[in-house]
C-alpha atoms as a PDB file:
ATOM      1  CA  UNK A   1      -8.924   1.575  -7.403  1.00  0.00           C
ATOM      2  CA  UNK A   2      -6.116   0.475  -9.663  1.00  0.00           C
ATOM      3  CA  UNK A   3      -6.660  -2.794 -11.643  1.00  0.00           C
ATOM      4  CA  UNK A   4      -4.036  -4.169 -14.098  1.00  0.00           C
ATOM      5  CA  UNK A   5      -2.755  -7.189 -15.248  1.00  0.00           C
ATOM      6  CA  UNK A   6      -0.232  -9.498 -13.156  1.00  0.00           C
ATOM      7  CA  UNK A   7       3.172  -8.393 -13.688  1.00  0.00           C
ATOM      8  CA  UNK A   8       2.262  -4.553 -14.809  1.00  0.00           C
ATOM      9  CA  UNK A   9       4.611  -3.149 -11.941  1.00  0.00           C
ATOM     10  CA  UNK A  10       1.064  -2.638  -9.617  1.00  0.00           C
ATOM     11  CA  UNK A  11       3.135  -3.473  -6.395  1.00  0.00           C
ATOM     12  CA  UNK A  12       6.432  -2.193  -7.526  1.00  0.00           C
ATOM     13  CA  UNK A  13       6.423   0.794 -10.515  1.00  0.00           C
ATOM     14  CA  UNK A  14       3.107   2.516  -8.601  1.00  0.00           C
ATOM     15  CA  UNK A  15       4.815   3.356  -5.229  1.00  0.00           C
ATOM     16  CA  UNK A  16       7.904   4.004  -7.002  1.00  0.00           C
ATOM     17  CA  UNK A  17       6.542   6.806  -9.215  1.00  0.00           C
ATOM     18  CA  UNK A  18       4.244   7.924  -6.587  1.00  0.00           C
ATOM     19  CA  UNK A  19       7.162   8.790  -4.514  1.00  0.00           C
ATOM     20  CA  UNK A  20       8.290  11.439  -7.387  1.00  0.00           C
ATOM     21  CA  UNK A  21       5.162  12.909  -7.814  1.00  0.00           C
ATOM     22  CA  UNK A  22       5.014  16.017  -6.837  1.00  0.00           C
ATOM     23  CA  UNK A  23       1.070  15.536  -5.397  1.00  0.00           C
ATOM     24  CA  UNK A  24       3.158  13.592  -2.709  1.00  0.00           C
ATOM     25  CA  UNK A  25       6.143  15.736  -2.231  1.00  0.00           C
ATOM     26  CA  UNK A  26       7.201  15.234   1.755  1.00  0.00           C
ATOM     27  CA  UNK A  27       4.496  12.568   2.125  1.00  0.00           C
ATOM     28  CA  UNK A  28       4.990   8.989   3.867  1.00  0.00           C
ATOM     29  CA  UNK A  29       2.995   6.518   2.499  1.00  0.00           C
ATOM     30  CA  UNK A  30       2.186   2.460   3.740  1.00  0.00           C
ATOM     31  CA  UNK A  31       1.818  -0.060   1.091  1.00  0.00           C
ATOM     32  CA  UNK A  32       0.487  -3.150   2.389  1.00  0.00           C
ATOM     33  CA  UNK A  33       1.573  -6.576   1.202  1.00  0.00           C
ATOM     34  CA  UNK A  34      -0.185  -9.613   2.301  1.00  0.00           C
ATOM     35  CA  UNK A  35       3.127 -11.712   3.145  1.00  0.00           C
ATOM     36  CA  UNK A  36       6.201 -11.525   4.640  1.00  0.00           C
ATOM     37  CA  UNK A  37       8.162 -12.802   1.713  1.00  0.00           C
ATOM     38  CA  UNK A  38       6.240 -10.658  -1.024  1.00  0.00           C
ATOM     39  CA  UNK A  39       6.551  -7.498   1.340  1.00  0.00           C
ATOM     40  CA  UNK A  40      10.351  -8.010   1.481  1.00  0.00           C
ATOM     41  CA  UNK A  41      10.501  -8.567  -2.323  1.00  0.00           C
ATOM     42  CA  UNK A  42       8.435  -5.212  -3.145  1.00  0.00           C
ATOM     43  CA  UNK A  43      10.486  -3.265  -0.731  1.00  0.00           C
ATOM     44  CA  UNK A  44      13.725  -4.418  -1.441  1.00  0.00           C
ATOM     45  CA  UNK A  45      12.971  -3.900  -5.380  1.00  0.00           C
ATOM     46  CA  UNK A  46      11.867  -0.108  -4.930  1.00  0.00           C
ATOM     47  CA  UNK A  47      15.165   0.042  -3.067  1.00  0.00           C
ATOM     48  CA  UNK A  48      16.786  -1.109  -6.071  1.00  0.00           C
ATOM     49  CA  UNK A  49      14.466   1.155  -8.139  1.00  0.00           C
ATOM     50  CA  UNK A  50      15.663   3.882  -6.366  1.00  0.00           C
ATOM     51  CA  UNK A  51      19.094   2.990  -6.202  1.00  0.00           C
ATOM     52  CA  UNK A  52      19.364   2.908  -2.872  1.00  0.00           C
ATOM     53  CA  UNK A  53      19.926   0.082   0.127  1.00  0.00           C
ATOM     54  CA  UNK A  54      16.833  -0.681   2.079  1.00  0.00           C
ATOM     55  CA  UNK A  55      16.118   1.564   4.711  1.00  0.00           C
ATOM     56  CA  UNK A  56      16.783   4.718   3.263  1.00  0.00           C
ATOM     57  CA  UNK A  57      13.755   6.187   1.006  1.00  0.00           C
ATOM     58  CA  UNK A  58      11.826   2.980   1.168  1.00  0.00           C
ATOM     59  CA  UNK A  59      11.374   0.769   4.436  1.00  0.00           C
ATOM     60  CA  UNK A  60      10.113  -2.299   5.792  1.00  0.00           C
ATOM     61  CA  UNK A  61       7.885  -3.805   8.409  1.00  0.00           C
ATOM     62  CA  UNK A  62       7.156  -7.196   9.230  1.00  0.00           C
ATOM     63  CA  UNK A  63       6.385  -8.798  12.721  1.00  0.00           C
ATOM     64  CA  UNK A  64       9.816 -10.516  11.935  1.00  0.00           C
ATOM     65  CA  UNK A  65      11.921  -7.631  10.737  1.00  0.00           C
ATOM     66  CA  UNK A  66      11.914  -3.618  10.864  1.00  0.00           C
ATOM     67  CA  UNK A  67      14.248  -1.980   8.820  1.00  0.00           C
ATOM     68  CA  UNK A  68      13.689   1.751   8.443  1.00  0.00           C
ATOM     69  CA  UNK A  69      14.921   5.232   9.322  1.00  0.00           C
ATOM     70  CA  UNK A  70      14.165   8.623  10.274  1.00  0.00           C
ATOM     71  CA  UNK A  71      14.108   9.386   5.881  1.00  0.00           C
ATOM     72  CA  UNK A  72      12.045   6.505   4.975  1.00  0.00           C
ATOM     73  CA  UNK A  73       8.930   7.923   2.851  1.00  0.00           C
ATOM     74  CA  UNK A  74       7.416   4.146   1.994  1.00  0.00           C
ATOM     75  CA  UNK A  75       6.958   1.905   4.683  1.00  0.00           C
ATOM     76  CA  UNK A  76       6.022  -1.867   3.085  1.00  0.00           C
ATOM     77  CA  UNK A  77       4.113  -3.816   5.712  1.00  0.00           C
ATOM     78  CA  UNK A  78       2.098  -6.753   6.506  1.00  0.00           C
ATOM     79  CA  UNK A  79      -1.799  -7.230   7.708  1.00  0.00           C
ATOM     80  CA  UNK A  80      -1.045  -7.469  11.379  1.00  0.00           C
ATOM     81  CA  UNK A  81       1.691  -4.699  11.059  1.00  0.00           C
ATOM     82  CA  UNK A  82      -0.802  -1.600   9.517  1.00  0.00           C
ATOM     83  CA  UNK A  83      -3.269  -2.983  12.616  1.00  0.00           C
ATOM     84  CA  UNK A  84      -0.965  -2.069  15.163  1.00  0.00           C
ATOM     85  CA  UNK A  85       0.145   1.224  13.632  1.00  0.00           C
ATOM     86  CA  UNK A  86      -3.291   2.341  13.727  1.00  0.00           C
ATOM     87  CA  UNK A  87      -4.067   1.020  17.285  1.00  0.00           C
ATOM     88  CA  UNK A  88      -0.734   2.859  18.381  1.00  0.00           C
ATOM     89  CA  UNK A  89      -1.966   6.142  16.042  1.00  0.00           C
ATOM     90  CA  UNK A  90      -5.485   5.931  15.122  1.00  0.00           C
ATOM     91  CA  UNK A  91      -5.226   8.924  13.285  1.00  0.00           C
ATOM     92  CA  UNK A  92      -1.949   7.843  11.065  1.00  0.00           C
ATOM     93  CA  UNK A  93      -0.968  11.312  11.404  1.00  0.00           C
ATOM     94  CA  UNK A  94       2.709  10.327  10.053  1.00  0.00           C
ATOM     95  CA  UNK A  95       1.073   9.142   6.811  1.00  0.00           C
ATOM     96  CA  UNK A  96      -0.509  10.829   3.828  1.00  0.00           C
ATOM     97  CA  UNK A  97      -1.402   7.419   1.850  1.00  0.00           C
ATOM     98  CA  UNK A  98      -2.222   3.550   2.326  1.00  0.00           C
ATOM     99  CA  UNK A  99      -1.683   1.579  -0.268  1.00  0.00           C
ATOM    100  CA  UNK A 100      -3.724  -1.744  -0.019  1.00  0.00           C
ATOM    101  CA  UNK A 101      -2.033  -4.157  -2.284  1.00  0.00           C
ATOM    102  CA  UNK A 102      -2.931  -7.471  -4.069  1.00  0.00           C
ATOM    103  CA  UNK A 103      -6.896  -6.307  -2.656  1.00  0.00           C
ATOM    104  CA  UNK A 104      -8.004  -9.070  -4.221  1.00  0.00           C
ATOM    105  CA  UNK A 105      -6.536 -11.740  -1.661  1.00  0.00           C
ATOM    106  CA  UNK A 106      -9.221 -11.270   0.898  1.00  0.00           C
ATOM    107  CA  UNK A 107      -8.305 -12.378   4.925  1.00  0.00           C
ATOM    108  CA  UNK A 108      -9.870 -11.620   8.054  1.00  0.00           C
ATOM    109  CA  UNK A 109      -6.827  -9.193   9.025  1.00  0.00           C
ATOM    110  CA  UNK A 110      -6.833  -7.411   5.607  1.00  0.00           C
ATOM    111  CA  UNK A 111     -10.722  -6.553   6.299  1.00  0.00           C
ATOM    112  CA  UNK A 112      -9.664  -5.608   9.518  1.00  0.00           C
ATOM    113  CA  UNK A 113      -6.843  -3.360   8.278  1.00  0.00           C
ATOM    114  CA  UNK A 114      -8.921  -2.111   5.545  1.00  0.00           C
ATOM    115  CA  UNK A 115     -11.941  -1.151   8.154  1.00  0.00           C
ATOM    116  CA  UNK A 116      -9.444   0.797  10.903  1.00  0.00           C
ATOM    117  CA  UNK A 117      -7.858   2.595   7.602  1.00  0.00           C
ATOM    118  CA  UNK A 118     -11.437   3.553   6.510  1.00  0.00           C
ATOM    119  CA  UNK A 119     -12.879   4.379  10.113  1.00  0.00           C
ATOM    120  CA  UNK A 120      -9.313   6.800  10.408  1.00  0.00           C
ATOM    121  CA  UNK A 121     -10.220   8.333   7.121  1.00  0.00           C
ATOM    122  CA  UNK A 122     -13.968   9.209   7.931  1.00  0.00           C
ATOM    123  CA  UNK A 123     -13.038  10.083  11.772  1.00  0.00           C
ATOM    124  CA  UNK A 124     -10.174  11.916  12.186  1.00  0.00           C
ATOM    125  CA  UNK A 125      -8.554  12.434   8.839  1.00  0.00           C
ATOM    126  CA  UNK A 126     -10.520  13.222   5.281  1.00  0.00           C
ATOM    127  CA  UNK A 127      -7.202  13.926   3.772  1.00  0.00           C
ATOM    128  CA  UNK A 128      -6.012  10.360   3.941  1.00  0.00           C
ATOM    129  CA  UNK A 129      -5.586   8.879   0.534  1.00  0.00           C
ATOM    130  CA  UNK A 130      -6.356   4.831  -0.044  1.00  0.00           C
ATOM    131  CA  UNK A 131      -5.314   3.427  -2.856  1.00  0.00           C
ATOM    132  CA  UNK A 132      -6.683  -0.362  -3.494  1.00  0.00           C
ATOM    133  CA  UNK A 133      -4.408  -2.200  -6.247  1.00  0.00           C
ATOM    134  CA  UNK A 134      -5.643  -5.848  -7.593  1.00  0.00           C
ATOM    135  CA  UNK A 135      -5.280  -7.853 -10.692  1.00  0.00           C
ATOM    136  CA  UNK A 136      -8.828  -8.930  -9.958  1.00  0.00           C
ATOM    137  CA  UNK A 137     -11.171  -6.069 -10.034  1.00  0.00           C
ATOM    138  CA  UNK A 138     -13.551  -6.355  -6.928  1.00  0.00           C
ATOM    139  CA  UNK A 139     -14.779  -2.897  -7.668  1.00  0.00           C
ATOM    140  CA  UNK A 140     -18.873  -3.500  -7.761  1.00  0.00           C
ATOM    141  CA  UNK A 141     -18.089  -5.170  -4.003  1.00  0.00           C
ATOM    142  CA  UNK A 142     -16.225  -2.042  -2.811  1.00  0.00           C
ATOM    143  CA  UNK A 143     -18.671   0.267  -4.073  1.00  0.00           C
ATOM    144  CA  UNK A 144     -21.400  -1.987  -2.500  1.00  0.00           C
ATOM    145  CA  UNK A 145     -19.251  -1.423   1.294  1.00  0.00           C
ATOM    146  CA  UNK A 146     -17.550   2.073   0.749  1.00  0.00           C
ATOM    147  CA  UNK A 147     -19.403   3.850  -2.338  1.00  0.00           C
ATOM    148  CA  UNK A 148     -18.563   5.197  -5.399  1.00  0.00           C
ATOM    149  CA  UNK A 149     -14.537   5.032  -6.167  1.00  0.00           C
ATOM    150  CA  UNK A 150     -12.278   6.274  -9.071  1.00  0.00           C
ATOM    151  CA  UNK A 151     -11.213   3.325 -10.519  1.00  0.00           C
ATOM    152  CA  UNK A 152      -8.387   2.964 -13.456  1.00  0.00           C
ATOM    153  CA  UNK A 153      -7.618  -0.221 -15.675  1.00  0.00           C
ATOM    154  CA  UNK A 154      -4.611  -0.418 -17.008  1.00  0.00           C
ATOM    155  CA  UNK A 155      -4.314  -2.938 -20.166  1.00  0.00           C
ATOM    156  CA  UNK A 156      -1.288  -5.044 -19.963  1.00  0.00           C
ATOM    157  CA  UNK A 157      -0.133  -8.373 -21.253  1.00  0.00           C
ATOM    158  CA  UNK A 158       0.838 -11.463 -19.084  1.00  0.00           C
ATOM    159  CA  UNK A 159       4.211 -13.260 -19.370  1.00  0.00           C
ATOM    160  CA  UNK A 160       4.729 -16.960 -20.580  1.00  0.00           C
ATOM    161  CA  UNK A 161       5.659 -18.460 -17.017  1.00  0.00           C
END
């Protein structure tokens, strides 16, 4: 569990680093974005991160849109879109690492994400990684449904908007 401040570069700086760590060398990851728009946003700035046009390193996935290739290591998706991967690969076997993003904007088809990602880690694959990034720390309720998690806080400051 990852809990900073709003603008700390959670959604953005995280995967982007991530995808240069060498824990993660050759690894695919998913990071899940509540909305269309914010998904497109997040992917197209770790693009940019990366210097590189979307589609390449870092991908995306709506129910609208799919832009990504046979190199894309980040996939950014939506709810619905992480619920069919699994139910068309229950195992993720193509994927080392779900990100679940903005965790503290709480829906029927995030739970429903979240509990397919969980049942796929305790069923068929213990290596999975799940990483759950919020601005809002709901870590007493996920310890309550999942048990005890690593969680870091990272201090930041919020912007004059």
């Amino acid at each position: 569990m990852l809990h900073a401040e709003p603008g700390a570069g959670k959604t953005t700086l995280v995967p982007w680093r991530l995808l240069a760590h060498n824990a993660f060398a050759g690894t695919k990851f998913l990071l899940l974005q509540p909305r269309r728009i914010a998904a497109r946003a997040a992917a197209e700035r770790i693009a940019a991160l990366l210097e590189e046009r979307l589609g390449r390193t870092v991908g995306l996935r709506t129910r609208m849109e799919t832009i990504v290739s046979p190199a894309t290591r980040l996939e950014v998706v939506t709810e619905g879109v992480l619920t069919r991967i699994i139910q068309n690969d229950p195992s993720l076997s193509e994927y080392g690492l779900v990100i679940f993003d903005e965790f503290h904007e709480r829906n029927l088809q995030g739970d429903v994400a979240l509990a397919f990602t969980w049942e796929c880690r305790e069923v068929f694959r213990r290596d999975l990684r799940i990483l759950f990034m919020s601005a809002t720390s709901p870590a007493a309720e996920l310890r309550d449904a999942i048990g005890d998690l690593p969680a870091i806080s990272v201090p930041g400051r919020s912007w004059p908007v």
